[in-house]
N, C-alpha and C. Protein backbone atom coordinates (compact mmCIF):
# COMPACT_ATOMS: atom_id res chain seq x y z
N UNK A 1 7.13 -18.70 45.18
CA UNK A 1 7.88 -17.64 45.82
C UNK A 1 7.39 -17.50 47.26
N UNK A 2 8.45 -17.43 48.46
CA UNK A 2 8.16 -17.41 49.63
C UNK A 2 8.16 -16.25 49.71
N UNK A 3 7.31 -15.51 51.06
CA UNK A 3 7.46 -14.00 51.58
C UNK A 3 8.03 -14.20 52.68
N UNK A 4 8.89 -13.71 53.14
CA UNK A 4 9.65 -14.19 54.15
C UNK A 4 10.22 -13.08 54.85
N UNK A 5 10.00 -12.77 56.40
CA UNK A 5 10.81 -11.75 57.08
C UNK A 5 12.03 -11.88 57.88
N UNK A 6 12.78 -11.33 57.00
CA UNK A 6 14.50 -11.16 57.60
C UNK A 6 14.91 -10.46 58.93
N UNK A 7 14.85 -11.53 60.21
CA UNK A 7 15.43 -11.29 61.31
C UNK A 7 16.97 -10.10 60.62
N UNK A 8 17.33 -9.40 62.03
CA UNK A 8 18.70 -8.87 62.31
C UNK A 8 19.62 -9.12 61.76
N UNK A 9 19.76 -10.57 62.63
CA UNK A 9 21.24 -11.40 62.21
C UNK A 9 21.78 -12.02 61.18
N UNK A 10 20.32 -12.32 60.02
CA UNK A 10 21.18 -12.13 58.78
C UNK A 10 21.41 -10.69 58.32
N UNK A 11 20.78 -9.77 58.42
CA UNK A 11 21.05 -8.72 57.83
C UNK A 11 23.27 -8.22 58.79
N UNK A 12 22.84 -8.35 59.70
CA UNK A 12 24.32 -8.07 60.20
C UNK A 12 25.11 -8.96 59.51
N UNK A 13 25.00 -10.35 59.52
CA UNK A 13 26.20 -11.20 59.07
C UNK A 13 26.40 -10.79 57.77
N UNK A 14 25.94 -10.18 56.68
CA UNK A 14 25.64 -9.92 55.58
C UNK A 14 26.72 -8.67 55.80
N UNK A 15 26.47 -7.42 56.62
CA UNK A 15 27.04 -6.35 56.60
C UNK A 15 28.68 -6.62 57.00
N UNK A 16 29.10 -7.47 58.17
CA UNK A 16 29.83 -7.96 58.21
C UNK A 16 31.18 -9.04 57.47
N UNK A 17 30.43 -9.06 56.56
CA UNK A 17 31.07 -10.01 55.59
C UNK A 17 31.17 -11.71 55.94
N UNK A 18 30.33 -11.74 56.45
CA UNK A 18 30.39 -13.52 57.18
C UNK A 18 29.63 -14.48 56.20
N UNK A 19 28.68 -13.64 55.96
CA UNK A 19 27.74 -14.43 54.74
C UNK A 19 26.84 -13.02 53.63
N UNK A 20 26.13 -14.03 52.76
CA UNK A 20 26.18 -13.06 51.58
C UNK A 20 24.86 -13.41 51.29
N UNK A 21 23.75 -11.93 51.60
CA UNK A 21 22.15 -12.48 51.77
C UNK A 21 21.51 -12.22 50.05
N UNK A 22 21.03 -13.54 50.11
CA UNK A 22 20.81 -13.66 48.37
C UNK A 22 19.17 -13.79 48.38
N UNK A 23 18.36 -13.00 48.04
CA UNK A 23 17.21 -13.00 48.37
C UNK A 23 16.09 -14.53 47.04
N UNK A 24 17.33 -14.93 45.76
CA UNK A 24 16.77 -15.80 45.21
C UNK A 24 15.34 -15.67 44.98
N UNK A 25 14.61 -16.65 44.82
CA UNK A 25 12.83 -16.35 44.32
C UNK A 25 11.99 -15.87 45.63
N UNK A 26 12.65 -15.53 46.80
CA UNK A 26 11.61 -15.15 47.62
C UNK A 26 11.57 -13.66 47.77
N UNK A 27 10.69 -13.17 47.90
CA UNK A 27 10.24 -12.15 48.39
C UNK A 27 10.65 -11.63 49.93
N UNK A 28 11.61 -10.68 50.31
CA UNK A 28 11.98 -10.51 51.74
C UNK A 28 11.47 -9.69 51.87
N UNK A 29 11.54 -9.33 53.30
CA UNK A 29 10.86 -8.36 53.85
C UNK A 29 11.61 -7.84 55.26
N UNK A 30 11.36 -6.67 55.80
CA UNK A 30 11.68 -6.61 57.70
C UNK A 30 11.11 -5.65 58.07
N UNK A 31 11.34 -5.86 59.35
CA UNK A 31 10.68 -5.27 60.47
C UNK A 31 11.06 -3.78 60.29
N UNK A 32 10.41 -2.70 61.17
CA UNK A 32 11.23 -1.41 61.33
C UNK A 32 12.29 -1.69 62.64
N UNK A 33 11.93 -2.41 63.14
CA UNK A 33 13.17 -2.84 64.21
C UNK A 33 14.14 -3.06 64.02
N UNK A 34 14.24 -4.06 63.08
CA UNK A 34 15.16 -4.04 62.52
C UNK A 34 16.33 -3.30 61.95
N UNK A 35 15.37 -2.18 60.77
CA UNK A 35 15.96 -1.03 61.01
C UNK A 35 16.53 -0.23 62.11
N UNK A 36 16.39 0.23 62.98
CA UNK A 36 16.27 0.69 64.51
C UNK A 36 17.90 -0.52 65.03
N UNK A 37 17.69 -1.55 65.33
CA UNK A 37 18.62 -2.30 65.99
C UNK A 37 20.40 -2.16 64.46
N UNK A 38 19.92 -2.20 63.25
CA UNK A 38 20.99 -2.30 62.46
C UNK A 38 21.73 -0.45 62.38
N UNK A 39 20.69 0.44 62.74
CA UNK A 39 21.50 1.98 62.77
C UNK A 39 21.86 2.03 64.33
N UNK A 40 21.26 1.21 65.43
CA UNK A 40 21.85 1.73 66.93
C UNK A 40 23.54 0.82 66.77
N UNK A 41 23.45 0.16 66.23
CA UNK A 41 24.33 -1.00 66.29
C UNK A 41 25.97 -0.55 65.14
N UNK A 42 25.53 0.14 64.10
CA UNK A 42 26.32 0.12 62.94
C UNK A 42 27.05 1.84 62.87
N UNK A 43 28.14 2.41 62.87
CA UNK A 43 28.30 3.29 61.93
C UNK A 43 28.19 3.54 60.72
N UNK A 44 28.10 2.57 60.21
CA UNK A 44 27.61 2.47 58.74
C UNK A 44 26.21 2.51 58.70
N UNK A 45 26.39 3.50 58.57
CA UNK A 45 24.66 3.65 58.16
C UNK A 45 23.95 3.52 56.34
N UNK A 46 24.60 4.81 56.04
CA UNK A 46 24.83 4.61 54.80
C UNK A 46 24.80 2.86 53.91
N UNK A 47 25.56 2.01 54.46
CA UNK A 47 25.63 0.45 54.52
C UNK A 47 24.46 -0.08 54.38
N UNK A 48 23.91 -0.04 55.69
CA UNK A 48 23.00 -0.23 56.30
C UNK A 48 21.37 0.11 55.44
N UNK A 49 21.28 1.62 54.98
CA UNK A 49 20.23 1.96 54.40
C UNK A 49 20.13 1.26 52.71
N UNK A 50 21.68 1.07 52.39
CA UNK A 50 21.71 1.09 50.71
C UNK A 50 21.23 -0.84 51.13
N UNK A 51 22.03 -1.53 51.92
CA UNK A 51 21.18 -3.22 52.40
C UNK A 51 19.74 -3.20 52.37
N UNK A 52 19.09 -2.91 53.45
CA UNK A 52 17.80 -2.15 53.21
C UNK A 52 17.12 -1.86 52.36
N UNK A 53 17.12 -1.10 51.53
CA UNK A 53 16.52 -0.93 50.53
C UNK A 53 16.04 -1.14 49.20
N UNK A 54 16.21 -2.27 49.35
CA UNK A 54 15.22 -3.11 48.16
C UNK A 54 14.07 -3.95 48.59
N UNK A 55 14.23 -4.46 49.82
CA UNK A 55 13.10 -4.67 50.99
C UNK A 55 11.93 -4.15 51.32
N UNK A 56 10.84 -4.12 51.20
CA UNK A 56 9.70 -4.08 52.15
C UNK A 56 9.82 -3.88 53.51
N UNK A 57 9.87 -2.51 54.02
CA UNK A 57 9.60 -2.42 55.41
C UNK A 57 8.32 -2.09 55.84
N UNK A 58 8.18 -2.87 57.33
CA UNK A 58 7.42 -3.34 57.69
C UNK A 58 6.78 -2.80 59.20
N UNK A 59 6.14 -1.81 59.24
CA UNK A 59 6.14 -1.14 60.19
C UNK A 59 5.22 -1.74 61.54
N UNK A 60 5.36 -0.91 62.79
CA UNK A 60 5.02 -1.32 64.20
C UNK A 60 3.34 -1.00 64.18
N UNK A 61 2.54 -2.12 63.88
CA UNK A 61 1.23 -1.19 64.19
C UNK A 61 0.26 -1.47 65.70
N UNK A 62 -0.63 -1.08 65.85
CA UNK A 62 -1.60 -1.51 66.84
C UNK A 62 -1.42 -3.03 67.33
N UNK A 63 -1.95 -4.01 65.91
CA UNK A 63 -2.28 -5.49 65.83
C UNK A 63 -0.24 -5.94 66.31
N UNK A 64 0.90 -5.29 65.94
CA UNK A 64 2.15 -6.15 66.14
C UNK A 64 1.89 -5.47 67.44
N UNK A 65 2.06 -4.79 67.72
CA UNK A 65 2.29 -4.44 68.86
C UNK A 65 1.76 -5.05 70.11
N UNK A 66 0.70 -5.61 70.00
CA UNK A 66 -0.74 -6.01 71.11
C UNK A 66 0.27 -7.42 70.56
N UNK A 67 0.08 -8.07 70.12
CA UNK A 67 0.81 -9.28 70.07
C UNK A 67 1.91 -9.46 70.02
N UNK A 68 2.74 -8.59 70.15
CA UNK A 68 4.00 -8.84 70.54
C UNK A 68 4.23 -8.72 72.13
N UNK A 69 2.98 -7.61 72.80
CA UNK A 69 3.13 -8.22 74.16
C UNK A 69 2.33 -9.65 74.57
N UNK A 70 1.48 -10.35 73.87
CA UNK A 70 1.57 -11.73 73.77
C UNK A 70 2.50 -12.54 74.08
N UNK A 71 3.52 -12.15 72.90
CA UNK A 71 4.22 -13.11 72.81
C UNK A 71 5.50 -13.41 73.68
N UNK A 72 5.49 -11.78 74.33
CA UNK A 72 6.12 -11.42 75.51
C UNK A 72 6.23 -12.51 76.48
N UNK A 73 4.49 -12.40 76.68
CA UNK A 73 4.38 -12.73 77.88
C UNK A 73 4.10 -14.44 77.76
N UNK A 74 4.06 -14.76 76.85
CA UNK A 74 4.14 -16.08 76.74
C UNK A 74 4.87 -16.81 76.65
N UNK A 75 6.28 -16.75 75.97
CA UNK A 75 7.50 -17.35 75.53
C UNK A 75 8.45 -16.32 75.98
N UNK A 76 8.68 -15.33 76.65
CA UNK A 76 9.72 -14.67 77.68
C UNK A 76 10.43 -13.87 76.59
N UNK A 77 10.48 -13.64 75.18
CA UNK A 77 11.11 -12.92 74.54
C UNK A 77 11.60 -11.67 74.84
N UNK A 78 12.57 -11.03 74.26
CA UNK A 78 12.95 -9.89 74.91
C UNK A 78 12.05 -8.89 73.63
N UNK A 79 11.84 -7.84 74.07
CA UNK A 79 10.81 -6.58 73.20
C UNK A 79 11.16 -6.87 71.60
N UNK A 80 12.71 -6.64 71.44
CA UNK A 80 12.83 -6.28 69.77
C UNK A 80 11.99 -8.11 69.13
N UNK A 81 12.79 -9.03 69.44
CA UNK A 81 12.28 -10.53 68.84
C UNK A 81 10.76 -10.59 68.98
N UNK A 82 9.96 -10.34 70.07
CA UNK A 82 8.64 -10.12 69.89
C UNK A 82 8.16 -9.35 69.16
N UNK A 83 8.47 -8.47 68.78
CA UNK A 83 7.79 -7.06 67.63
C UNK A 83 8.11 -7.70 66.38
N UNK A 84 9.40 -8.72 66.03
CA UNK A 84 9.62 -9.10 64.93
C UNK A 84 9.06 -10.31 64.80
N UNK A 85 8.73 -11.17 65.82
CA UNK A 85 7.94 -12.46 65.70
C UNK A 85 6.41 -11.71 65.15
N UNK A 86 5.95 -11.09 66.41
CA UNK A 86 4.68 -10.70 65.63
C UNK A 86 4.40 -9.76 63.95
N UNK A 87 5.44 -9.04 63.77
CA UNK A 87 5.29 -8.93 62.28
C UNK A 87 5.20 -10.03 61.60
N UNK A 88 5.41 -10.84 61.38
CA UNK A 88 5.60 -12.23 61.10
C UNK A 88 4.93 -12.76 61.05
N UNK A 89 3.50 -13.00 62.55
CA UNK A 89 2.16 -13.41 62.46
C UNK A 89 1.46 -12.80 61.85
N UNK A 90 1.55 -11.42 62.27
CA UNK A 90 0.42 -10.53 61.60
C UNK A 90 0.39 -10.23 60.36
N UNK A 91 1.81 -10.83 59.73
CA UNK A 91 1.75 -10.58 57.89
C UNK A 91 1.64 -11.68 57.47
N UNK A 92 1.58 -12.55 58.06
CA UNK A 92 1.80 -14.05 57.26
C UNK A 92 2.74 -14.60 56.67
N UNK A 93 4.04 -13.91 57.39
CA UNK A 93 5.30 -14.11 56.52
C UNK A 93 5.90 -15.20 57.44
N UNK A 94 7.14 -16.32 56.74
CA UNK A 94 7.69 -17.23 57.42
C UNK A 94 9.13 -15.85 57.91
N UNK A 95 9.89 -16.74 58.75
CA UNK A 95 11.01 -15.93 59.59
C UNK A 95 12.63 -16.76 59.14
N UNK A 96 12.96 -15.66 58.69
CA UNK A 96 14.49 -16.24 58.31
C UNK A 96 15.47 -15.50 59.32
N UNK A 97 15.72 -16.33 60.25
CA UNK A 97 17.00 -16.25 61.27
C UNK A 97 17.78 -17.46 61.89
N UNK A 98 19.33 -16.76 62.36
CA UNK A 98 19.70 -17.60 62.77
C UNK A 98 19.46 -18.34 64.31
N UNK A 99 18.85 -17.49 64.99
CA UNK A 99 18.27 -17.31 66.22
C UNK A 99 17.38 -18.31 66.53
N UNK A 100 17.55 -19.44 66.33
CA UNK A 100 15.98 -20.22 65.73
C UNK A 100 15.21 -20.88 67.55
N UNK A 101 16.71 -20.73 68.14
CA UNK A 101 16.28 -20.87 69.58
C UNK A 101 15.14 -20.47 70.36
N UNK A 102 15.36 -18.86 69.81
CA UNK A 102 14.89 -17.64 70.42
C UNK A 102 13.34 -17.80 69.73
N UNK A 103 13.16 -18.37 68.86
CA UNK A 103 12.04 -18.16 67.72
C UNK A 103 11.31 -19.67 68.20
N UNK A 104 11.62 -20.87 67.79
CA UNK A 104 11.15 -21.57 67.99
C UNK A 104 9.62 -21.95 68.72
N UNK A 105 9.33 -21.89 70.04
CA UNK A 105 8.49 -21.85 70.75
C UNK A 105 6.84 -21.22 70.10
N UNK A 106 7.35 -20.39 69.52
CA UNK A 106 6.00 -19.05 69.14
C UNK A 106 5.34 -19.78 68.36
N UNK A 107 3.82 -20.02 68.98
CA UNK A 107 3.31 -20.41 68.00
C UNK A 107 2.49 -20.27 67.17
N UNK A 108 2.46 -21.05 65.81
CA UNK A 108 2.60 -20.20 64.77
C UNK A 108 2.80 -19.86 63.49
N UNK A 109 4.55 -19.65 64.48
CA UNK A 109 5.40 -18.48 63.60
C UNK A 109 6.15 -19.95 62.78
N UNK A 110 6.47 -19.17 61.90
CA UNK A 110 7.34 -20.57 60.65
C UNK A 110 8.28 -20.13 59.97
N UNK A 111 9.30 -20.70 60.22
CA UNK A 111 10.35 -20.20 60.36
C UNK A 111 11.42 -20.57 58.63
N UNK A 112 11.90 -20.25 58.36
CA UNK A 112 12.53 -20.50 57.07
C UNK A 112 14.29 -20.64 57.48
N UNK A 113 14.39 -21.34 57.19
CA UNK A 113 16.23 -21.61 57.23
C UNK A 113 16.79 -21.56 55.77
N UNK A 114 17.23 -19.93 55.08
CA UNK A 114 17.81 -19.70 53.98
C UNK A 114 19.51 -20.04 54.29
N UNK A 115 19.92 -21.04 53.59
CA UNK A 115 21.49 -21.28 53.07
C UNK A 115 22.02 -20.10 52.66
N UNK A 116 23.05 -19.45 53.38
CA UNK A 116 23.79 -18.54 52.77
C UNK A 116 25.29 -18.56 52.21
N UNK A 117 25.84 -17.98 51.44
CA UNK A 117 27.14 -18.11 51.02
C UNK A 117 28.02 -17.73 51.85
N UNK A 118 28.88 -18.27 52.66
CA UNK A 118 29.22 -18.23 53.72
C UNK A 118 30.78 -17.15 52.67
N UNK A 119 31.36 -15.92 53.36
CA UNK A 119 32.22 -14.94 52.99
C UNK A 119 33.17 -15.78 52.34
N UNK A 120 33.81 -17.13 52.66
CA UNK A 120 35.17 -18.07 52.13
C UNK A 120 34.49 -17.96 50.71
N UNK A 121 33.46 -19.17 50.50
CA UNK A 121 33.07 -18.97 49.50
C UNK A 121 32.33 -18.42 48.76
N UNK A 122 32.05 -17.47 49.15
CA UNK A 122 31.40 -16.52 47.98
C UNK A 122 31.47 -16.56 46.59
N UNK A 123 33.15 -16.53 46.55
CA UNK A 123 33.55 -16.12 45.04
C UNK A 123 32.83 -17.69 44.08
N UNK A 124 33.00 -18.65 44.87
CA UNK A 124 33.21 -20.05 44.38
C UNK A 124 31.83 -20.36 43.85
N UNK A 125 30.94 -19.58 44.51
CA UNK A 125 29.47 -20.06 44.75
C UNK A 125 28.39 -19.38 43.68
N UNK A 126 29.24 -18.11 43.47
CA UNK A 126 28.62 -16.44 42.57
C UNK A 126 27.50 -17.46 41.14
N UNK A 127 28.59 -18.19 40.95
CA UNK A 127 27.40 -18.98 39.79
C UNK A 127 26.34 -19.74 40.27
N UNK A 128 26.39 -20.18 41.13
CA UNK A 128 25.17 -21.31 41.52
C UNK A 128 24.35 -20.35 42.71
N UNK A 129 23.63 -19.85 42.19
CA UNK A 129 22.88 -19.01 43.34
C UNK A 129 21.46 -19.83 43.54
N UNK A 130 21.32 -20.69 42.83
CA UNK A 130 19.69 -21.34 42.78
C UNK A 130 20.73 -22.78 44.07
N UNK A 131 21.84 -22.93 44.17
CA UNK A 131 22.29 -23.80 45.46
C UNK A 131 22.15 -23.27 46.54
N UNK A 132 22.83 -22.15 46.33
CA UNK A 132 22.59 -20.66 47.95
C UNK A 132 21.70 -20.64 48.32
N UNK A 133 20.75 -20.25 47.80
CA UNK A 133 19.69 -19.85 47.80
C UNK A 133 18.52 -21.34 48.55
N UNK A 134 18.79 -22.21 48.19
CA UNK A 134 18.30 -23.31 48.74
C UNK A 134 17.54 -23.66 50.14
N UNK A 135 16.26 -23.76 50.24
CA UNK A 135 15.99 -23.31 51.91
C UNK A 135 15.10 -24.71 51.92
N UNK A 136 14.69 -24.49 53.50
CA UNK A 136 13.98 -25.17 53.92
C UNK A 136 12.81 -24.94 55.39
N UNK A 137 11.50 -24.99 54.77
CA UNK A 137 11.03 -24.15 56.12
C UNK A 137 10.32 -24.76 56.72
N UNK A 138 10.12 -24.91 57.90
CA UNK A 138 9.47 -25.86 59.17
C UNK A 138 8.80 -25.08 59.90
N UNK A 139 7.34 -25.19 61.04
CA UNK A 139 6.47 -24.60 61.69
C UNK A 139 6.88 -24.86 62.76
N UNK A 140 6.97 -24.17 63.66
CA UNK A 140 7.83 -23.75 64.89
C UNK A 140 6.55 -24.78 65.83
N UNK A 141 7.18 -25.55 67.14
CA UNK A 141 6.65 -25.94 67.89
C UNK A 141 5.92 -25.41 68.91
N UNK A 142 4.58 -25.09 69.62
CA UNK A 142 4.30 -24.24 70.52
C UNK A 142 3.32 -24.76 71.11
């Protein structure tokens, strides 16, 4: 079982209906930023909190914080992706996003690429969730 912290953008594509976040044998987790960027972003809140909440949140402490201006200042990130890269270091968790651009560089950080059920097929897929679910995770270059 992986522990793994869920960038934004799956959690949005998920709310959106684009893809369908299947947490399978890993253990997820996120940021409070996360939180924070999915209620500035959503009227659905309600949405938003009931997604959320089966998750592990993961709050801003001293140690993310001091290294997220690290990581700032090292790889040019903008504030929220640094606070969520460094949760990430500082928990030991790999990073599941689509962003992998933005992520890449930090080093480190290790990144997880979870297969999602993309909204077409959803319905098609509902039985094979050990296929969905299917990942593959690589250590970011830095």
């Amino acid at each position: 079982m992986a522990e793994v912290l869920v960038d934004t953008d799956v959690f949005i594509d998920h709310l959106r209906g684009a893809a369908q976040l299947r947490p399978g044998k890993h253990r997820l987790h996120y940021s409070v930023v996360t939180r924070a960027e999915l209620f500035a972003g959503s009227t659905a809140r309600d949405l938003s909190a009931q997604l959320l909440a089966p998750f592990r949140e993961l709050p801003v402490d001293r140690e993310v914080a001091e290294r997220a201006g690290r990581v700032m200042r090292e790889h040019g990130l903008r504030l929220p992706d640094a606070l969520i890269a460094a949760t990430a270091l500082e928990h030991g968790l790999q990073l599941s996003t689509r962003n992998v651009k933005d992520f890449d560089q930090v080093r480190g950080l290790r990144l997880r690429a979870l297969r999602y059920i993309r909204a077409a097929h959803a319905a098609e897929q509902h039985e094979s969730s050990e296929q969905a679910e299917e990942d593959q995770d690589r250590p970011c270059s830095g």
